[in-house]
C-alpha atoms as a PDB file:
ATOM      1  CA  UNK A   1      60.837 112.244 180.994  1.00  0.00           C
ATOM      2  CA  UNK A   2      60.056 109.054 179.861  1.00  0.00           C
ATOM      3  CA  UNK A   3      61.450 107.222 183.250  1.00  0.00           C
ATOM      4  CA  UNK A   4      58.270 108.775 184.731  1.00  0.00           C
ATOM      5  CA  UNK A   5      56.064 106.823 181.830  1.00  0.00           C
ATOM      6  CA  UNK A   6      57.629 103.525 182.932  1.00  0.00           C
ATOM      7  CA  UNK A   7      57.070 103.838 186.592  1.00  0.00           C
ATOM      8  CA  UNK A   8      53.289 104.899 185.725  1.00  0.00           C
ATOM      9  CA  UNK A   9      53.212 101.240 183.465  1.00  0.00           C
ATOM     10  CA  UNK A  10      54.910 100.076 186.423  1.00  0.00           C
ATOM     11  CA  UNK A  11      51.740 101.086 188.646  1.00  0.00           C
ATOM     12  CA  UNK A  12      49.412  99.783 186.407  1.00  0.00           C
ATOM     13  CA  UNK A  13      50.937  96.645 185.905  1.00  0.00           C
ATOM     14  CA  UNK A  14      48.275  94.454 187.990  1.00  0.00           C
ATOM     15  CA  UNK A  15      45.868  95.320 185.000  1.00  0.00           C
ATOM     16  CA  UNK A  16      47.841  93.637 182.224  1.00  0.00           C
ATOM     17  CA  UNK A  17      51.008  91.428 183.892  1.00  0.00           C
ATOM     18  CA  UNK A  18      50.392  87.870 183.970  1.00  0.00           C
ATOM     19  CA  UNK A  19      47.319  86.636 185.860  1.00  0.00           C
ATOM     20  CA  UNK A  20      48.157  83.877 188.283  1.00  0.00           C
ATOM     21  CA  UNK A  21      46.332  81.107 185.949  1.00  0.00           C
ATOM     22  CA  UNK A  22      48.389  82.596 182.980  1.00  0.00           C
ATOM     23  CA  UNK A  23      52.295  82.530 184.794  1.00  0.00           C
ATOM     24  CA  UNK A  24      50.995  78.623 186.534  1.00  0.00           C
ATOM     25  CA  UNK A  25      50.669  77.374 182.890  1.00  0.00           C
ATOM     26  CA  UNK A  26      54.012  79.106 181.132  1.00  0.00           C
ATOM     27  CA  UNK A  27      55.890  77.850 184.255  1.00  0.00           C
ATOM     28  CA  UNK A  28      54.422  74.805 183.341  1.00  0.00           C
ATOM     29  CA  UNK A  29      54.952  75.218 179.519  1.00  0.00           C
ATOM     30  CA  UNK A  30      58.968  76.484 180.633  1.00  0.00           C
ATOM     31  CA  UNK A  31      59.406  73.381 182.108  1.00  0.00           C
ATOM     32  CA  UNK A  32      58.375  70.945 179.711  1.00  0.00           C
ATOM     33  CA  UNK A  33      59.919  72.811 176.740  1.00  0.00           C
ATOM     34  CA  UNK A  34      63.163  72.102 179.275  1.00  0.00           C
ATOM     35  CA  UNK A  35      62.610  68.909 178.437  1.00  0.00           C
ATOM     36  CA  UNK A  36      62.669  69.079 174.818  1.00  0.00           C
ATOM     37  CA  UNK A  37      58.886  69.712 174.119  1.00  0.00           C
ATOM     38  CA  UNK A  38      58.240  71.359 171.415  1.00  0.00           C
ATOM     39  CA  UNK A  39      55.081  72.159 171.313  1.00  0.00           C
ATOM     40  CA  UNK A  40      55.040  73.394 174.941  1.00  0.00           C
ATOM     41  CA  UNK A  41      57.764  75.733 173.649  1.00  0.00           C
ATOM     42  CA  UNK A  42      55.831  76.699 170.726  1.00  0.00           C
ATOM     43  CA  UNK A  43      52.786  77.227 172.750  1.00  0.00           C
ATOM     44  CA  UNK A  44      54.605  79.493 175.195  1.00  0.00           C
ATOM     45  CA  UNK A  45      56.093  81.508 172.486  1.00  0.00           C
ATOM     46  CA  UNK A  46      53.125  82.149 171.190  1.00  0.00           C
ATOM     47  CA  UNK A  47      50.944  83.650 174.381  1.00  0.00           C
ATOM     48  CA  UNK A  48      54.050  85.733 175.239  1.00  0.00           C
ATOM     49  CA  UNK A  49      54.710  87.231 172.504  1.00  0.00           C
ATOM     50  CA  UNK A  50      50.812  88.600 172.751  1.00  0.00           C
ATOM     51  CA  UNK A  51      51.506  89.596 175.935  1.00  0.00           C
ATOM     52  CA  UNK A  52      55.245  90.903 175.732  1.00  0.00           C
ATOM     53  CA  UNK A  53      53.347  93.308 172.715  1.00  0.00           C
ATOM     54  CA  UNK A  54      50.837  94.588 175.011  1.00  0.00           C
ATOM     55  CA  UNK A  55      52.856  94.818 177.715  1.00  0.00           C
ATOM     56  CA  UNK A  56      56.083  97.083 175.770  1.00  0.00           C
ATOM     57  CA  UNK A  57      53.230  99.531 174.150  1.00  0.00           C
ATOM     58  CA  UNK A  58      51.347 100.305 176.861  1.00  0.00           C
ATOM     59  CA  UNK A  59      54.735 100.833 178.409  1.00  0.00           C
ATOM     60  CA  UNK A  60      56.423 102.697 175.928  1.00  0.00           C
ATOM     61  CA  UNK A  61      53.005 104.205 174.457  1.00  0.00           C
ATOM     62  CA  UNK A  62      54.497 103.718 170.622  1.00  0.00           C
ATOM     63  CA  UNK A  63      53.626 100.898 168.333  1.00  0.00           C
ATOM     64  CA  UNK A  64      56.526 100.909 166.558  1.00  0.00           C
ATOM     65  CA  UNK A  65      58.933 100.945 169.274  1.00  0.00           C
ATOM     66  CA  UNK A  66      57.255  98.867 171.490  1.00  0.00           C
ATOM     67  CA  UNK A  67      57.049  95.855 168.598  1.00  0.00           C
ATOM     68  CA  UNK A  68      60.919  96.191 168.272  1.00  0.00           C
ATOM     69  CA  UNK A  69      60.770  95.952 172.237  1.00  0.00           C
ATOM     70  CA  UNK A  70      58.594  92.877 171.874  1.00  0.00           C
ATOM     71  CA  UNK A  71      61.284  91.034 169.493  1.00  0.00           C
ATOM     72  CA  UNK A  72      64.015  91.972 171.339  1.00  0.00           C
ATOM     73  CA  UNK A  73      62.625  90.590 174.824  1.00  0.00           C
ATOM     74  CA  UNK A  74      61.145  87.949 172.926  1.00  0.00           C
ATOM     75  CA  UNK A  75      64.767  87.189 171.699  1.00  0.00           C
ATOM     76  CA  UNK A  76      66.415  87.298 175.059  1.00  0.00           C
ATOM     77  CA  UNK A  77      63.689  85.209 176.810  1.00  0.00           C
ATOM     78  CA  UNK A  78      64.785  82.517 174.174  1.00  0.00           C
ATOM     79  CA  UNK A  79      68.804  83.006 175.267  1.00  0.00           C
ATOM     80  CA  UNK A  80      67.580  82.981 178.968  1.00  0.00           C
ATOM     81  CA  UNK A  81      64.887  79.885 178.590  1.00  0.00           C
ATOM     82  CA  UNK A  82      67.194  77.492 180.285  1.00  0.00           C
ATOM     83  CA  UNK A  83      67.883  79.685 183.649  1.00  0.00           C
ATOM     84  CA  UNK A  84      64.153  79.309 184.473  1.00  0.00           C
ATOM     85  CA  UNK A  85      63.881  77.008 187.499  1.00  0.00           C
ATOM     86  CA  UNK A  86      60.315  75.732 187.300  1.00  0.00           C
ATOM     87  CA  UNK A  87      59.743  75.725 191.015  1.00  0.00           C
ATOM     88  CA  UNK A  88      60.007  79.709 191.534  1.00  0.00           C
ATOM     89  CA  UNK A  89      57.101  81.896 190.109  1.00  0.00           C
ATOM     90  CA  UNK A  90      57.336  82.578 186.684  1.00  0.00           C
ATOM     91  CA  UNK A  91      56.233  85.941 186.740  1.00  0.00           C
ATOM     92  CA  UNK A  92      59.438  87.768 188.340  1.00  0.00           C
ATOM     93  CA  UNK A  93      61.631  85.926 186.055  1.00  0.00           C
ATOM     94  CA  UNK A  94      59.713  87.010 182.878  1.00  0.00           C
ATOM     95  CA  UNK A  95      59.325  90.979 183.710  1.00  0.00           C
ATOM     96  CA  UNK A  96      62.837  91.738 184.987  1.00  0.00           C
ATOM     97  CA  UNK A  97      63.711  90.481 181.608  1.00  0.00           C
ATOM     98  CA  UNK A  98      61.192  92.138 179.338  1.00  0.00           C
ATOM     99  CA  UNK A  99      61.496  94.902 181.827  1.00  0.00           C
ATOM    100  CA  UNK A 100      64.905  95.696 181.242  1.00  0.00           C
ATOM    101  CA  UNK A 101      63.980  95.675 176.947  1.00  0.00           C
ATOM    102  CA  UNK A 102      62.016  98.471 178.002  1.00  0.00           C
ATOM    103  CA  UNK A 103      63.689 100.994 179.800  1.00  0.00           C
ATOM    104  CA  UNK A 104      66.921 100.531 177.418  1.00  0.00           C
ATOM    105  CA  UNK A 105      64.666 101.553 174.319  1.00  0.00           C
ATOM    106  CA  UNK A 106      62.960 104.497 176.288  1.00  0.00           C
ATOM    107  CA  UNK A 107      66.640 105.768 177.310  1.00  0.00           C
ATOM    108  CA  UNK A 108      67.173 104.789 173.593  1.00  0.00           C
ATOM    109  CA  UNK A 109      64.474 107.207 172.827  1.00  0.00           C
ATOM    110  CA  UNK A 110      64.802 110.130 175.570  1.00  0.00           C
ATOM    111  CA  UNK A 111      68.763 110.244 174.361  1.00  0.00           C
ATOM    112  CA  UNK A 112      67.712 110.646 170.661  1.00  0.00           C
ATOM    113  CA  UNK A 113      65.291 113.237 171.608  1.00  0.00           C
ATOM    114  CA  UNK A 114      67.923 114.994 173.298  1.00  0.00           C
ATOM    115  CA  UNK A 115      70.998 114.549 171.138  1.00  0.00           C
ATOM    116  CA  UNK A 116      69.320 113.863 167.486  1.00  0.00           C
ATOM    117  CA  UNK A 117      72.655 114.077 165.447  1.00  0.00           C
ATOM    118  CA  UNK A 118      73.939 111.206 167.824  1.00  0.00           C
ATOM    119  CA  UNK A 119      71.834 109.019 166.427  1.00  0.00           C
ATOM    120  CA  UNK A 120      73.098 110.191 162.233  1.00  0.00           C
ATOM    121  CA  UNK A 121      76.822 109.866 163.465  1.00  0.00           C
ATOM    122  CA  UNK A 122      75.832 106.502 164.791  1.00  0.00           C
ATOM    123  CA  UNK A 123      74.363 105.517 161.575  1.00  0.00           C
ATOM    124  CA  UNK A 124      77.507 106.633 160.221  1.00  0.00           C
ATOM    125  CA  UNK A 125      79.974 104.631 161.888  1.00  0.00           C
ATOM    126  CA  UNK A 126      80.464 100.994 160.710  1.00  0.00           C
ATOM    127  CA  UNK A 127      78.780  97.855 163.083  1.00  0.00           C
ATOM    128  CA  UNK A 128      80.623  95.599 164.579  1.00  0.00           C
ATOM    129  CA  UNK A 129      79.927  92.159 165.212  1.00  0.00           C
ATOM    130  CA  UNK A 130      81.552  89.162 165.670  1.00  0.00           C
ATOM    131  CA  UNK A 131      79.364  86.164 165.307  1.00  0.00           C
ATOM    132  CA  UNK A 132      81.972  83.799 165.839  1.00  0.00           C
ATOM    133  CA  UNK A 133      82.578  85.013 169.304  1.00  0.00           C
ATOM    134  CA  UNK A 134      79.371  85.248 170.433  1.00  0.00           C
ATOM    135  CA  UNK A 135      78.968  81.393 169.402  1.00  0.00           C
ATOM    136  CA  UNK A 136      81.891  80.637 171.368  1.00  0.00           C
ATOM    137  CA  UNK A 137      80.830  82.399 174.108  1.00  0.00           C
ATOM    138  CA  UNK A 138      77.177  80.734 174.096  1.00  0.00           C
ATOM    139  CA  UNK A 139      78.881  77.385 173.844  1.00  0.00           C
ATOM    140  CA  UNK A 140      81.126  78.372 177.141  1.00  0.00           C
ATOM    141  CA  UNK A 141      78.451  79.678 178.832  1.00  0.00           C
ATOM    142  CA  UNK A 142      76.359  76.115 178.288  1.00  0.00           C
ATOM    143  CA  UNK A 143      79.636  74.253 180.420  1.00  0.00           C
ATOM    144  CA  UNK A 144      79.380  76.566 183.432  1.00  0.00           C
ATOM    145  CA  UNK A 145      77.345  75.177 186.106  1.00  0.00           C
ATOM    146  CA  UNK A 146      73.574  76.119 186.260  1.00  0.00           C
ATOM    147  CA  UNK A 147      73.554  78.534 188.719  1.00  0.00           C
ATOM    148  CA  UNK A 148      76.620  80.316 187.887  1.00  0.00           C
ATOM    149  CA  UNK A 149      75.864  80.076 183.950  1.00  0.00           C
ATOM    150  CA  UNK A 150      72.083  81.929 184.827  1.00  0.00           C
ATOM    151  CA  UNK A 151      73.968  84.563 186.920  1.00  0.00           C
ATOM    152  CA  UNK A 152      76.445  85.517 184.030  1.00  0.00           C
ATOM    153  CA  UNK A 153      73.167  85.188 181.634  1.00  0.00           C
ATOM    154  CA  UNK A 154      71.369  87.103 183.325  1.00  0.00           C
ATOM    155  CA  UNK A 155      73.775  90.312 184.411  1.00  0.00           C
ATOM    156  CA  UNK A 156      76.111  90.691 181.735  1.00  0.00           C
ATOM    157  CA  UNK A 157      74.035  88.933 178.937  1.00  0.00           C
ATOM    158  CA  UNK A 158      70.573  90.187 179.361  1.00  0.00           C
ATOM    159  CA  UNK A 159      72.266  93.447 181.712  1.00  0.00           C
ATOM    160  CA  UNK A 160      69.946  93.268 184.234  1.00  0.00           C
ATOM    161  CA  UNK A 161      70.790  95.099 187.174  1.00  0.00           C
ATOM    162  CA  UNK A 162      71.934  93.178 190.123  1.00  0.00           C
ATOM    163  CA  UNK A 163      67.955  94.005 192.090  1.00  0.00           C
ATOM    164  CA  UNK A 164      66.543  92.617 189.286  1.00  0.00           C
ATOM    165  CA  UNK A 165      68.530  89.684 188.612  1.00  0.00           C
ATOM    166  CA  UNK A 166      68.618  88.420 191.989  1.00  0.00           C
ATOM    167  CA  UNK A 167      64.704  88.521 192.133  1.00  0.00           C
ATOM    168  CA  UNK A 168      64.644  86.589 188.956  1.00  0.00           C
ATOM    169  CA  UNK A 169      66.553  83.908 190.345  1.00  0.00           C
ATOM    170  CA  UNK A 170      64.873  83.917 193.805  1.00  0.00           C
ATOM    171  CA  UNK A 171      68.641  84.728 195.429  1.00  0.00           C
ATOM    172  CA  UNK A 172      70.402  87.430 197.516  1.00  0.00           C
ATOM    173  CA  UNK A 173      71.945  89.922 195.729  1.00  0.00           C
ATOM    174  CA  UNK A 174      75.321  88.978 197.372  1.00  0.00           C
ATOM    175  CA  UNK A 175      74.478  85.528 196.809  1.00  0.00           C
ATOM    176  CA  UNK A 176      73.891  86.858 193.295  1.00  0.00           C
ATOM    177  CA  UNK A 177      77.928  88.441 193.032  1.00  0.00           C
ATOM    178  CA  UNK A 178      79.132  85.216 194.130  1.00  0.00           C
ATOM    179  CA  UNK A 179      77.887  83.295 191.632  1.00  0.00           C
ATOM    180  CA  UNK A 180      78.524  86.012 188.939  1.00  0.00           C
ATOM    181  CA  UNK A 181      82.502  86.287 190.382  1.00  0.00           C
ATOM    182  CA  UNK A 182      82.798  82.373 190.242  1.00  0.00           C
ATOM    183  CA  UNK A 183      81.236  81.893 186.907  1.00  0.00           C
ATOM    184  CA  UNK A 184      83.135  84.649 185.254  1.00  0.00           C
ATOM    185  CA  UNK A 185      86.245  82.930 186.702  1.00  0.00           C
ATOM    186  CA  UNK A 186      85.115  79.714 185.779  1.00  0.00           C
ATOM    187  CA  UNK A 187      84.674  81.314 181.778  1.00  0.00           C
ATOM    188  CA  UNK A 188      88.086  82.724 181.816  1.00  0.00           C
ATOM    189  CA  UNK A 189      89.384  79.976 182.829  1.00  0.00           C
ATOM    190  CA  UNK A 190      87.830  77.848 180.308  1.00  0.00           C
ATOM    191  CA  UNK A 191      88.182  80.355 177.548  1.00  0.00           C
ATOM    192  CA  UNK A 192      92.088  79.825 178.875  1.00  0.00           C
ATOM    193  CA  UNK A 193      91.706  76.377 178.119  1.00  0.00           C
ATOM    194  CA  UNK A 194      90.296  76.163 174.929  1.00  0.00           C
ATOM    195  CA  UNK A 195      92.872  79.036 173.627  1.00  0.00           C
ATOM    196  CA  UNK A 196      95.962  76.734 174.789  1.00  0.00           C
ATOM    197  CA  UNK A 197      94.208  73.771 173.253  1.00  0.00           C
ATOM    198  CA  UNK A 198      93.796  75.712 169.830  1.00  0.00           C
ATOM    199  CA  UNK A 199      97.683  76.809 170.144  1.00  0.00           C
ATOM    200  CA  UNK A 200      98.336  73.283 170.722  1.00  0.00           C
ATOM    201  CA  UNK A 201      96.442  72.218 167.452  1.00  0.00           C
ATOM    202  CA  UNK A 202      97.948  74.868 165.204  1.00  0.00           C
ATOM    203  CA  UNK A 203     101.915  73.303 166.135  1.00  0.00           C
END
């Protein structure tokens, strides 16, 4: 069972995670890319996505997989960059993102294994995707208040699990609900909003 690999990784993880020197300088890097540095940004980019790589194959214990881990993480570390609050450790934030990459490609993986003509029928059916939504909801998501925008990010976004989130943000998990009920109220009612406003423009 593949859940058993990750908790091994998960054990092991003092060898490889982030050494204290390494998380002090991306937290550092985070924060200045915040501010519209570039080259801090590019910088970080650059050391995590060596150590994002390392980190999802010794994990997953499969080149291939893990570098479509790597670019996935590496993709939703990019969506999340702006939750980061430069005065908590970087470290928690970072894994219970590139974390969560993991485990949903080795449940990818274990359910393949177990149902292989899933994964043709899959193939089979058409994809759907809706860029258009998923720029309005980014551009929402950017009006919400910090703290609830990070919670939304974060849980329904990114899907980490509640445990996970709330240790990212440094917060109680039912501080965590509260801020993911009041910013998913806040979106609706924004998303409210801008549909009456686009009704309005159409008369």
């Amino acid at each position: 069972m593949q859940g058993a690999g990750l908790s091994r990784g998960d054990q092991a993880e003092n060898a490889e995670a982030a050494s204290e020197g390494a998380a002090e300088r991306w937290s550092r890097w985070m924060g200045q890319a915040q501010q519209g540095d570039r080259e801090a940004y590019r910088r970080l980019m650059g050391e995590l996505h060596d150590w994002v790589g390392r980190y999802a194959t010794r994990m997953l214990r499969d080149s291939v997989a893990a570098d479509d881990c790597a670019q996935d993480a590496l993709l939703a570390l990019h969506r999340a960059r702006h939750t980061y609050d430069p005065r908590r450790p970087f470290r928690p934030w970072l894994l219970a993102i590139v974390r969560r990459k993991v485990f949903d490609v080795a449940r990818h993986r274990e359910r393949r294994r177990e149902n292989p003509l899933d994964e043709e029928a899959a193939a089979l059916r058409p994809v759907e995707s809706d860029p258009t939504t998923q720029r309005d909801l980014e551009r929402l998501l950017e009006r919400l208040p910090p703290k609830y925008r990070e919670a939304v990010l974060l849980t329904k976004i990114e899907g980490l699990a509640g445990r996970e989130a709330a240790s990212a943000i440094g917060i109680s998990q039912i501080s965590l609900r509260t801020r993911v009920h009041r910013g998913l109220k806040q979106l609706e009612s924004l998303a409210r909003r801008e549909g009456s406003l686009d009704e309005g423009n159409r008369v």
